[in-house]
PDB file of N, CA and C in Angstrom:
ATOM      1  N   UNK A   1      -8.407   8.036   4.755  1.00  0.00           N
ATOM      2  CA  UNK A   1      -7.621   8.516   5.868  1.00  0.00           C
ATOM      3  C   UNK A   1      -8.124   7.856   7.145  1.00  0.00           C
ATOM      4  N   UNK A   2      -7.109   7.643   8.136  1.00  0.00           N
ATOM      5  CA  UNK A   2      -7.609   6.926   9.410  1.00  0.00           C
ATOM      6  C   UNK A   2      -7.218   7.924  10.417  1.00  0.00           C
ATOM      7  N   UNK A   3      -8.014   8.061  11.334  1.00  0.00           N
ATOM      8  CA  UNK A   3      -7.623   8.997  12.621  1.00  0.00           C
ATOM      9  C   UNK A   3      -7.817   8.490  13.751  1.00  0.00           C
ATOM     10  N   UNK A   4      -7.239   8.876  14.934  1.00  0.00           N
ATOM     11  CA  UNK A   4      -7.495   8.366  16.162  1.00  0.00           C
ATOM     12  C   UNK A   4      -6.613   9.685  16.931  1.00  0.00           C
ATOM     13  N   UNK A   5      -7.032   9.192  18.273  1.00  0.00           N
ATOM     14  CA  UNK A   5      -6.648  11.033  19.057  1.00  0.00           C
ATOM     15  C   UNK A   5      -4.837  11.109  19.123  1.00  0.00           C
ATOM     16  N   UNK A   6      -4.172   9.769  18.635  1.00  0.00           N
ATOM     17  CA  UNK A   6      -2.716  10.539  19.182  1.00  0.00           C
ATOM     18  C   UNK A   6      -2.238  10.901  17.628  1.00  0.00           C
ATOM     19  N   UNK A   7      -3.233   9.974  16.254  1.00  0.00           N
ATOM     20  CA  UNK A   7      -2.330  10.822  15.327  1.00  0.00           C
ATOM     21  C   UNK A   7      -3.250  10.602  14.218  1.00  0.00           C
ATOM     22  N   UNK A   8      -2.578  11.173  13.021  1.00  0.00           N
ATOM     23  CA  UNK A   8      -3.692  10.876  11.406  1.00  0.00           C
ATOM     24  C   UNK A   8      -2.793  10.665  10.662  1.00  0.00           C
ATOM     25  N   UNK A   9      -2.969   9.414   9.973  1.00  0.00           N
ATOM     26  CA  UNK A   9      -2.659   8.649   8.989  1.00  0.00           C
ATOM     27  C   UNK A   9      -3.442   8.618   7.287  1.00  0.00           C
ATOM     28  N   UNK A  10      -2.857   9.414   6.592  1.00  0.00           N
ATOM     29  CA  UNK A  10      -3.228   9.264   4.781  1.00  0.00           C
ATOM     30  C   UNK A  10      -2.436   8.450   3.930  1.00  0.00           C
ATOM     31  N   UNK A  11      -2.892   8.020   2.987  1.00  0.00           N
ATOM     32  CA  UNK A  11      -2.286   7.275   2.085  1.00  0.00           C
ATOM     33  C   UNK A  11      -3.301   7.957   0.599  1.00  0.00           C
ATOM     34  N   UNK A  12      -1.680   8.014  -0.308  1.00  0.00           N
ATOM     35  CA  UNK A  12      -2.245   9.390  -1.234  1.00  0.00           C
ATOM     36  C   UNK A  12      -0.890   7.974  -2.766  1.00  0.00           C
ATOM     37  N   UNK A  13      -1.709   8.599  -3.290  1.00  0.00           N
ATOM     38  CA  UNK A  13      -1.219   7.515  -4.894  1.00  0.00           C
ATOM     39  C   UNK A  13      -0.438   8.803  -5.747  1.00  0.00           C
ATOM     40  N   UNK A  14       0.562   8.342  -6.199  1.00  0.00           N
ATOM     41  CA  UNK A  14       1.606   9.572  -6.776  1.00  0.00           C
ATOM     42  C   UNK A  14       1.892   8.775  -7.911  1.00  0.00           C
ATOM     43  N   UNK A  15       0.785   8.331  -9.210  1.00  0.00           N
ATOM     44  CA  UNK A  15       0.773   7.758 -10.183  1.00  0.00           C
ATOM     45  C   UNK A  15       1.915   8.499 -10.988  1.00  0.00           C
ATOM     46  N   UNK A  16       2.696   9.434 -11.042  1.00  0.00           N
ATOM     47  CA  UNK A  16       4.029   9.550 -11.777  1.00  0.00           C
ATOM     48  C   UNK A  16       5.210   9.231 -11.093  1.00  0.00           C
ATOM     49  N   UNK A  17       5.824   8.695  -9.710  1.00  0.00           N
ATOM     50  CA  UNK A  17       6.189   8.166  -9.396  1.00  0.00           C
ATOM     51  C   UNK A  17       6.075   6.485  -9.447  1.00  0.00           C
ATOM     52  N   UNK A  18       4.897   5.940  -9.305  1.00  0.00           N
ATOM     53  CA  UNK A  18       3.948   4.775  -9.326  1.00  0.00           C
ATOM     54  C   UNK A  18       4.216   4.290  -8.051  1.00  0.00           C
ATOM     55  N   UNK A  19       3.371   4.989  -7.389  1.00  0.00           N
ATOM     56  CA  UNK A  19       3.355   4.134  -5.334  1.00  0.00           C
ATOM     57  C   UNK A  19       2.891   4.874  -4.865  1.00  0.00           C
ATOM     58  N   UNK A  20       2.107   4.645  -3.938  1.00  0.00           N
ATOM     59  CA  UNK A  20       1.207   4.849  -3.123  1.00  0.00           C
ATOM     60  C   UNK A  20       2.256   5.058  -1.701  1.00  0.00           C
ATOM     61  N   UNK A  21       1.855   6.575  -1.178  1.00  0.00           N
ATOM     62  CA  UNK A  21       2.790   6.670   0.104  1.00  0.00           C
ATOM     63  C   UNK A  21       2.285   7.144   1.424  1.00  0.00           C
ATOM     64  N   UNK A  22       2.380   6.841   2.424  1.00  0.00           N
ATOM     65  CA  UNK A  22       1.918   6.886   3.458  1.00  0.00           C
ATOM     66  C   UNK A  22       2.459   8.529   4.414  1.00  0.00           C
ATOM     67  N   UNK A  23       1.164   8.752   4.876  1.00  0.00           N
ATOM     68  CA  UNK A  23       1.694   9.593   5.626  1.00  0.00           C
ATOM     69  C   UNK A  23       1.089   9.800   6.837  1.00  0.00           C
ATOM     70  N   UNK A  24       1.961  10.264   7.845  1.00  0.00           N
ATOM     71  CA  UNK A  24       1.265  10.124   9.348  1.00  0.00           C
ATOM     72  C   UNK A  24       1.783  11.238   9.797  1.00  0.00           C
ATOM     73  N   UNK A  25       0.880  12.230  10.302  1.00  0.00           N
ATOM     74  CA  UNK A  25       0.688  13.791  10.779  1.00  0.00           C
ATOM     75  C   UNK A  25       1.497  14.306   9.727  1.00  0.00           C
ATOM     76  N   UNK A  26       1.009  14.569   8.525  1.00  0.00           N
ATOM     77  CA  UNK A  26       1.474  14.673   7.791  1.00  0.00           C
ATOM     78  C   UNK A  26       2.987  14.949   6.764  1.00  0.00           C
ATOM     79  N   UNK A  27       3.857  13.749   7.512  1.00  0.00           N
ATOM     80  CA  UNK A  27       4.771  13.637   7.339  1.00  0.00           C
ATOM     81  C   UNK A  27       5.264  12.400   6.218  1.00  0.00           C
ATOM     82  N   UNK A  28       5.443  12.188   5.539  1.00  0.00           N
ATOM     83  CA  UNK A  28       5.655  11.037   4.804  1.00  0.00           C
ATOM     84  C   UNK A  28       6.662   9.909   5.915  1.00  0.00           C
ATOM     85  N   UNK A  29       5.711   8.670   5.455  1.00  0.00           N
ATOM     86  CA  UNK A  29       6.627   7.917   6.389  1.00  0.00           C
ATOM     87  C   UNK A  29       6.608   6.141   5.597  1.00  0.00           C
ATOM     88  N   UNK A  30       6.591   5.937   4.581  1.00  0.00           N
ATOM     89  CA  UNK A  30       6.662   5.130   3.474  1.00  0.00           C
ATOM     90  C   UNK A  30       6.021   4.758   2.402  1.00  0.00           C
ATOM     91  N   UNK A  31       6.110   3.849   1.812  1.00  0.00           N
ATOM     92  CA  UNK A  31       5.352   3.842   0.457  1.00  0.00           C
ATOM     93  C   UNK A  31       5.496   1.972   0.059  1.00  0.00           C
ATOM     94  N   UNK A  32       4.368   1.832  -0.623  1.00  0.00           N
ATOM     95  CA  UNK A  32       4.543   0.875  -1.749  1.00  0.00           C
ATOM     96  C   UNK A  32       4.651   0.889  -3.337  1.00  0.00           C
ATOM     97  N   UNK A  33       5.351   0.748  -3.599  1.00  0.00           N
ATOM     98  CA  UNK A  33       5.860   0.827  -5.352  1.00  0.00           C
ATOM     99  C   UNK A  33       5.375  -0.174  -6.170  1.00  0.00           C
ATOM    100  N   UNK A  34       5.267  -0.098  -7.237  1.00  0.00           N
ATOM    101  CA  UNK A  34       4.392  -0.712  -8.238  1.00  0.00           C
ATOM    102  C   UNK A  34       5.399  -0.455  -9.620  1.00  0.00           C
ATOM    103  N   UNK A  35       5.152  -1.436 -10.427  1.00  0.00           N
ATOM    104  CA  UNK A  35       4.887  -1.630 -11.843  1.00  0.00           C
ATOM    105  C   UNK A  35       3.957  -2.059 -12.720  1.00  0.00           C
ATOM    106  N   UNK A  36       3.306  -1.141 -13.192  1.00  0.00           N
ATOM    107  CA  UNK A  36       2.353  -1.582 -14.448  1.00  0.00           C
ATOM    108  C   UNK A  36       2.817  -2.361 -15.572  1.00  0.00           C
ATOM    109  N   UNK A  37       2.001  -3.262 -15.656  1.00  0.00           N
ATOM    110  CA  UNK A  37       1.869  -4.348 -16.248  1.00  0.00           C
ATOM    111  C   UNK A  37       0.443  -4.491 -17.107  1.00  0.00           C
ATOM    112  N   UNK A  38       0.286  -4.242 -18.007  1.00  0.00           N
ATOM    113  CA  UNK A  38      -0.538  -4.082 -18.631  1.00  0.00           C
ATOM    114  C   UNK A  38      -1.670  -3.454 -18.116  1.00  0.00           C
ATOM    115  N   UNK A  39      -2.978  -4.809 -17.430  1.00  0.00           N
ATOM    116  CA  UNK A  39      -3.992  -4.279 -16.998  1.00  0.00           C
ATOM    117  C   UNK A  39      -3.447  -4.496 -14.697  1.00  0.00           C
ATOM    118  N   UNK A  40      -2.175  -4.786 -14.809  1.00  0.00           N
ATOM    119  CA  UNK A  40      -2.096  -5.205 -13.481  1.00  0.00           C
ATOM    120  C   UNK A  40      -1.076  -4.375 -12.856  1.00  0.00           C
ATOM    121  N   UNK A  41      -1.037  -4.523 -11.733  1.00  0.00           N
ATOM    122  CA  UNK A  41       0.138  -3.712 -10.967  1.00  0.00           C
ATOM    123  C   UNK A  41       1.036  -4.960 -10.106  1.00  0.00           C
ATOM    124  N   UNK A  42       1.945  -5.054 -10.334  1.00  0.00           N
ATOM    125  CA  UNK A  42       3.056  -5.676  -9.565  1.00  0.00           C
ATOM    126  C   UNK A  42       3.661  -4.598  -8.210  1.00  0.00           C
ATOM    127  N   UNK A  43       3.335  -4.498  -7.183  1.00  0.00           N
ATOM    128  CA  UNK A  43       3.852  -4.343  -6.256  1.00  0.00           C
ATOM    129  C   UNK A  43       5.095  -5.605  -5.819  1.00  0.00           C
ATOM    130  N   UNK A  44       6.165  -4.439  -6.153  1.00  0.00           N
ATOM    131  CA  UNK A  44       7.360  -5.040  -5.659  1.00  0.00           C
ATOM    132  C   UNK A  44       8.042  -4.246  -4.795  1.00  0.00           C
ATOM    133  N   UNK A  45       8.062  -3.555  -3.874  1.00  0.00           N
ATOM    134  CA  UNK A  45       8.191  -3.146  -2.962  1.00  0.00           C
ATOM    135  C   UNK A  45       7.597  -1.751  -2.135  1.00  0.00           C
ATOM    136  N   UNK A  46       8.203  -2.278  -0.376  1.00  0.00           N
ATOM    137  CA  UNK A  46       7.101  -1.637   0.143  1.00  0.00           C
ATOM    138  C   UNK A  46       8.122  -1.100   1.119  1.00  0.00           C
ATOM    139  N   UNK A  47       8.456   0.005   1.479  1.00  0.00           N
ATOM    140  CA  UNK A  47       9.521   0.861   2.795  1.00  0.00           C
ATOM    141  C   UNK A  47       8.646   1.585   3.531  1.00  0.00           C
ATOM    142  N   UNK A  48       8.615   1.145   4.887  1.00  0.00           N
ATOM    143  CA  UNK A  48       8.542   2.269   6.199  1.00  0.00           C
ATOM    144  C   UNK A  48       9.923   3.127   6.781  1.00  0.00           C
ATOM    145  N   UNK A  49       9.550   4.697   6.912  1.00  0.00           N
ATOM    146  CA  UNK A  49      10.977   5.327   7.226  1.00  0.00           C
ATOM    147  C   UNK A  49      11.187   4.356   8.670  1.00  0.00           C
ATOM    148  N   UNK A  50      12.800   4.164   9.029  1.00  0.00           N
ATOM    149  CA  UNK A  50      12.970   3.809  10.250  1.00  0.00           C
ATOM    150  C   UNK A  50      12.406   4.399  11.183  1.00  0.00           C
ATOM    151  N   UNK A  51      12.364   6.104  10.697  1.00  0.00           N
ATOM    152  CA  UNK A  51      11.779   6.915  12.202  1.00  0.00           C
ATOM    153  C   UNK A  51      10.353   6.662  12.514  1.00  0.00           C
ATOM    154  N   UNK A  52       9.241   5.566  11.756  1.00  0.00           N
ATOM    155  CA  UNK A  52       8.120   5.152  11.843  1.00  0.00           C
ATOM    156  C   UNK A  52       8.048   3.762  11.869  1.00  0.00           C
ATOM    157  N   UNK A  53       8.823   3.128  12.104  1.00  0.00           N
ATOM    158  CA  UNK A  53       8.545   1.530  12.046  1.00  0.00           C
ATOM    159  C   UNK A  53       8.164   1.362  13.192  1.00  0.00           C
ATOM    160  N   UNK A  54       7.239   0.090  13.585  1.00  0.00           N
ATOM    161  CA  UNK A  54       6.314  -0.045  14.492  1.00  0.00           C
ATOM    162  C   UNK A  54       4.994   0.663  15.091  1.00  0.00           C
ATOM    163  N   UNK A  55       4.834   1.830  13.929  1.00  0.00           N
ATOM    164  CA  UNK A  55       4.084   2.492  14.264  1.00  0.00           C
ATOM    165  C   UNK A  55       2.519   2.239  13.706  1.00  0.00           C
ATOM    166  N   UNK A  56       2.930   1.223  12.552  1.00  0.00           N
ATOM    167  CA  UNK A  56       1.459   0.285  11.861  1.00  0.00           C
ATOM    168  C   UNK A  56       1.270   1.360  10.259  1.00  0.00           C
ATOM    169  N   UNK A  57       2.007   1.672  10.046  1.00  0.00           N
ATOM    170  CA  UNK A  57       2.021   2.203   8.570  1.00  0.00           C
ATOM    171  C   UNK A  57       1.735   1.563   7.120  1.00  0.00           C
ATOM    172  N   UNK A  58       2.797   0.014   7.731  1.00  0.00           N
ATOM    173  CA  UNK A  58       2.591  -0.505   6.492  1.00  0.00           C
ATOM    174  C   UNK A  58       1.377  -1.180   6.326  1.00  0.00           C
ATOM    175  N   UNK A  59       0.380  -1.812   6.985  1.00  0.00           N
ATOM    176  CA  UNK A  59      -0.886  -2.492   6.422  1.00  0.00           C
ATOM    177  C   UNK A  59      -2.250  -1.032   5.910  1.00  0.00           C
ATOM    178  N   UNK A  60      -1.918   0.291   6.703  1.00  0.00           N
ATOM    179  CA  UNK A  60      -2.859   1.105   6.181  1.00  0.00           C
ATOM    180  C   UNK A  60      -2.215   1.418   4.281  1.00  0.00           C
ATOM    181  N   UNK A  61      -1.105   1.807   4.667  1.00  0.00           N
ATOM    182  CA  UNK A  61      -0.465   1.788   2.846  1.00  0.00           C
ATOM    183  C   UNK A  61      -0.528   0.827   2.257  1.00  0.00           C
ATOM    184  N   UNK A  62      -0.732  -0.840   2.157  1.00  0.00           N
ATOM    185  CA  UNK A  62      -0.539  -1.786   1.385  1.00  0.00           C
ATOM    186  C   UNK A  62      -2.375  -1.747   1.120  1.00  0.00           C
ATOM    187  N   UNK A  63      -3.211  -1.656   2.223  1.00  0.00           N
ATOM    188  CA  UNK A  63      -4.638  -1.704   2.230  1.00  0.00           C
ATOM    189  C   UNK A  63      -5.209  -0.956   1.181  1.00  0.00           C
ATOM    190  N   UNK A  64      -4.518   0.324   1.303  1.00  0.00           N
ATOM    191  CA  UNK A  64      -5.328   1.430   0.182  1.00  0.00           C
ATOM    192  C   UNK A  64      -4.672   1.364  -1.035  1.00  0.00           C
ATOM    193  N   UNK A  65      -3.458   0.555  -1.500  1.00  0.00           N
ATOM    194  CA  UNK A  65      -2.704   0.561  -2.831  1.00  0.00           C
ATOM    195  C   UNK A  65      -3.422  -0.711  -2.864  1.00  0.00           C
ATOM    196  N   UNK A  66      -3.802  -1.664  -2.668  1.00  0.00           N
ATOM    197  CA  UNK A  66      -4.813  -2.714  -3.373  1.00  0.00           C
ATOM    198  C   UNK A  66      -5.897  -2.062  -3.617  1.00  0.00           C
ATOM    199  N   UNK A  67      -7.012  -1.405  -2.575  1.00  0.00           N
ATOM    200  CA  UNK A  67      -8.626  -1.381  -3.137  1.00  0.00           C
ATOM    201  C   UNK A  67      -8.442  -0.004  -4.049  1.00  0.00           C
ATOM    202  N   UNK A  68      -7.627   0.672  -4.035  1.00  0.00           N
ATOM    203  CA  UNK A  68      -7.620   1.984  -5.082  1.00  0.00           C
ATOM    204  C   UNK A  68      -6.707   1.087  -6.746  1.00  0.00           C
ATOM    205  N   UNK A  69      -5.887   0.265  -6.674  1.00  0.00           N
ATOM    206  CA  UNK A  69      -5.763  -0.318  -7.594  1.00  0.00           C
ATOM    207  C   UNK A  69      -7.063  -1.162  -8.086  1.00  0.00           C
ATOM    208  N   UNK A  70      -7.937  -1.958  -7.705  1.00  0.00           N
ATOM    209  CA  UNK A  70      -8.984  -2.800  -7.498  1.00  0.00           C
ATOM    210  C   UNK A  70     -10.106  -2.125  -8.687  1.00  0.00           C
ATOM    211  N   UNK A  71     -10.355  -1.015  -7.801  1.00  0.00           N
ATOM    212  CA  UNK A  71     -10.906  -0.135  -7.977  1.00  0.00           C
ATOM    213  C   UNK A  71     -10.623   0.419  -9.308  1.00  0.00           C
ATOM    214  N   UNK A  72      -9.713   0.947  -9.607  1.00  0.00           N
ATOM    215  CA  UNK A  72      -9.190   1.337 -10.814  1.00  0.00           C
ATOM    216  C   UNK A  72      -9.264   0.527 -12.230  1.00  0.00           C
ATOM    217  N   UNK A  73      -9.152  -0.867 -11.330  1.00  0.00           N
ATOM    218  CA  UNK A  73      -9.219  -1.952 -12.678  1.00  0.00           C
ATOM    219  C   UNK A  73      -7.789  -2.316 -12.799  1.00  0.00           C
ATOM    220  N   UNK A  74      -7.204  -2.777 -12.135  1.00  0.00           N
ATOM    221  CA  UNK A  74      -5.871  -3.424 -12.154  1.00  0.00           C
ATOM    222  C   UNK A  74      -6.220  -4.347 -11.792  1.00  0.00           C
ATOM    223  N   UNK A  75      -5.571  -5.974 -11.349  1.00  0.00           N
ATOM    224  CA  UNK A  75      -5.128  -6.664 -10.934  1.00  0.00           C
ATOM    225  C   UNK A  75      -4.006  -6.755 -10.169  1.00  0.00           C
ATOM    226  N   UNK A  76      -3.529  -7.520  -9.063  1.00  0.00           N
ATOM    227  CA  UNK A  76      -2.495  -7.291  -8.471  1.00  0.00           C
ATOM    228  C   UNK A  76      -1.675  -8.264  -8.470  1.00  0.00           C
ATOM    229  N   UNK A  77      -0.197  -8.213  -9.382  1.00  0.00           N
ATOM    230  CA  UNK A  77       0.905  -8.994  -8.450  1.00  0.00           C
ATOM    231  C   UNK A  77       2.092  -8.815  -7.669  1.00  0.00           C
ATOM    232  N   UNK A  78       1.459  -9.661  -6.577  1.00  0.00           N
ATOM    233  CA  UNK A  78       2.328  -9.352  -4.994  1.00  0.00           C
ATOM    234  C   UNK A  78       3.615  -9.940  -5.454  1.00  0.00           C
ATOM    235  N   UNK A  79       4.920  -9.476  -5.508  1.00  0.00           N
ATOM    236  CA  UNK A  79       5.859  -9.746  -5.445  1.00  0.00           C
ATOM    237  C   UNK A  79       7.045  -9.463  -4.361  1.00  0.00           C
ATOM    238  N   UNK A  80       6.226  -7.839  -3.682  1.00  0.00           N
ATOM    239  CA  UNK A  80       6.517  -7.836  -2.263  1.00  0.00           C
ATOM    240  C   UNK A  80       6.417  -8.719  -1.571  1.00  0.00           C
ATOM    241  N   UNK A  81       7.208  -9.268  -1.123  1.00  0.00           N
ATOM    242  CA  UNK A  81       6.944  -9.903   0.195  1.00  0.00           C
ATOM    243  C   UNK A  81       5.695  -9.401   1.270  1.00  0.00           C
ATOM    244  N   UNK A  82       5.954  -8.066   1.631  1.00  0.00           N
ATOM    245  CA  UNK A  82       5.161  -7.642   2.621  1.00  0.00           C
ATOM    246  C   UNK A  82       3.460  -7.839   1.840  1.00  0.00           C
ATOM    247  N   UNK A  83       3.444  -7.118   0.832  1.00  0.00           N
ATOM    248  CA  UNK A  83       2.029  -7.338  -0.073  1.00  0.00           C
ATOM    249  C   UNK A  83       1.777  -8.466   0.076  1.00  0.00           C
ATOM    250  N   UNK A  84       2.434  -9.629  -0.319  1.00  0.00           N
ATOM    251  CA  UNK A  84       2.255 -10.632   0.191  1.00  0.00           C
ATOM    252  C   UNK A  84       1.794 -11.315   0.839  1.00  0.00           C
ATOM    253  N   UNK A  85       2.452 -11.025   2.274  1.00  0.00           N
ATOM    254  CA  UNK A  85       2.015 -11.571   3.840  1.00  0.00           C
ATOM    255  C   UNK A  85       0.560 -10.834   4.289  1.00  0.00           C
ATOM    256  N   UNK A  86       0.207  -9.394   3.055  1.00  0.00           N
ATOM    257  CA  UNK A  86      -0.767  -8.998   3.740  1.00  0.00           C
ATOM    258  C   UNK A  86      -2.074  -9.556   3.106  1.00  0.00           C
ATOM    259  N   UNK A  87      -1.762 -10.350   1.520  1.00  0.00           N
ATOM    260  CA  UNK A  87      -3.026 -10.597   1.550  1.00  0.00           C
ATOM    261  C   UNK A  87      -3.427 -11.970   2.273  1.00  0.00           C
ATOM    262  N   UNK A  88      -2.031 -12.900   2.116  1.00  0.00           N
ATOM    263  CA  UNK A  88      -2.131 -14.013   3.070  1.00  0.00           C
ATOM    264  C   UNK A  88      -3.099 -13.919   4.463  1.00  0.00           C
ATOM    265  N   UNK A  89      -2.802 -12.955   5.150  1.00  0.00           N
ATOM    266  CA  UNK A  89      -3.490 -12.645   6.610  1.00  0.00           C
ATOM    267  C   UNK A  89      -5.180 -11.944   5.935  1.00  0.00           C
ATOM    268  N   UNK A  90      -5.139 -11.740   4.809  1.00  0.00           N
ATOM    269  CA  UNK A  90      -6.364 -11.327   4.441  1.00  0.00           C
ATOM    270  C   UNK A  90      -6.964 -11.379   3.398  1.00  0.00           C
ATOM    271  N   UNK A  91      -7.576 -12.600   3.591  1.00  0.00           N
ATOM    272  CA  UNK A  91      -7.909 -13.251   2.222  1.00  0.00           C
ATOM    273  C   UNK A  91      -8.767 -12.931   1.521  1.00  0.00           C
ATOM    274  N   UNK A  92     -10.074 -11.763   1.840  1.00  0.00           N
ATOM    275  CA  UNK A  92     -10.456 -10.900   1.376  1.00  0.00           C
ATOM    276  C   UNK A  92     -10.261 -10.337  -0.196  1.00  0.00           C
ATOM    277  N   UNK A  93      -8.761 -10.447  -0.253  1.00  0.00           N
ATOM    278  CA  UNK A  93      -8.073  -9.471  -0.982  1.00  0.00           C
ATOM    279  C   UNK A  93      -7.668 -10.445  -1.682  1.00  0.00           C
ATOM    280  N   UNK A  94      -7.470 -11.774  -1.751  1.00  0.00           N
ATOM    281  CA  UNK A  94      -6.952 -12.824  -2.595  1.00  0.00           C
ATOM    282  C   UNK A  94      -7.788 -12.388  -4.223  1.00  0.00           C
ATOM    283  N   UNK A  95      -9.215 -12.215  -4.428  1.00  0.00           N
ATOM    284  CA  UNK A  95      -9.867 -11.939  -5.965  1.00  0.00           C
ATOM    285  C   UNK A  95      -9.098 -11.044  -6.244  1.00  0.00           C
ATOM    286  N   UNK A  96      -8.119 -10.161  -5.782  1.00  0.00           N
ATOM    287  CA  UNK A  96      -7.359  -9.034  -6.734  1.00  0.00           C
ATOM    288  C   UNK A  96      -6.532  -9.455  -7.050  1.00  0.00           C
ATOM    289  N   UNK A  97      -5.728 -10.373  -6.955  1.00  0.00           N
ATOM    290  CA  UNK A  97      -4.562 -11.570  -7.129  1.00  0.00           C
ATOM    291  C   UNK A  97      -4.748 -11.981  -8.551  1.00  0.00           C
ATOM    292  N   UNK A  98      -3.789 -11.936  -9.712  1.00  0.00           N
ATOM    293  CA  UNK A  98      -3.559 -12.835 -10.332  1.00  0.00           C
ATOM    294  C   UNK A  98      -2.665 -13.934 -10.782  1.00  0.00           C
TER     295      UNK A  98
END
């Protein structure tokens, strides 16, 4: 969870759905979706509600659906676009890539 004084931001994994969804003052405000793939997860898409866009949702939700996948023992393929662009900007995250 991330906090700061104007708001709080969680990101919570709803493995029977399969995606990881974001929430800010505890409101849901998007998610990234996944398909399992054997030992890997394909993230293929990623939605912020309109009533939260620009508000920086999507890199805390794409951040914690990689290292909690990572973590878990998945591998990741980005097929999102956005997943994508985020490990591009953070290459960090490229060893979870297959």
């Amino acid at each position: 969870m991330t906090q700061n004084s104007h708001n709080t931001i969680a990101v919570e994994h709803e493995p029977e759905q399969s995606r990881f969804v974001v929430y800010k003052d505890g409101k849901p405000g998007g998610f990234a979706s996944y398909v399992e793939r054997g030992q890997s997860r394909d993230f293929n898409h990623t939605v912020v509600d309109s009533a939260f866009r620009g508000q920086g949702l999507s890199k805390p939700s794409i951040k914690h659906a990689l290292e909690s996948s990572h973590a878990d023992g998945f591998s990741i393929i980005p097929t999102c676009s956005a997943v994508e662009g985020f490990i591009a900007k953070n290459p960090e995250y490229q060893d979870f890539v297959i």
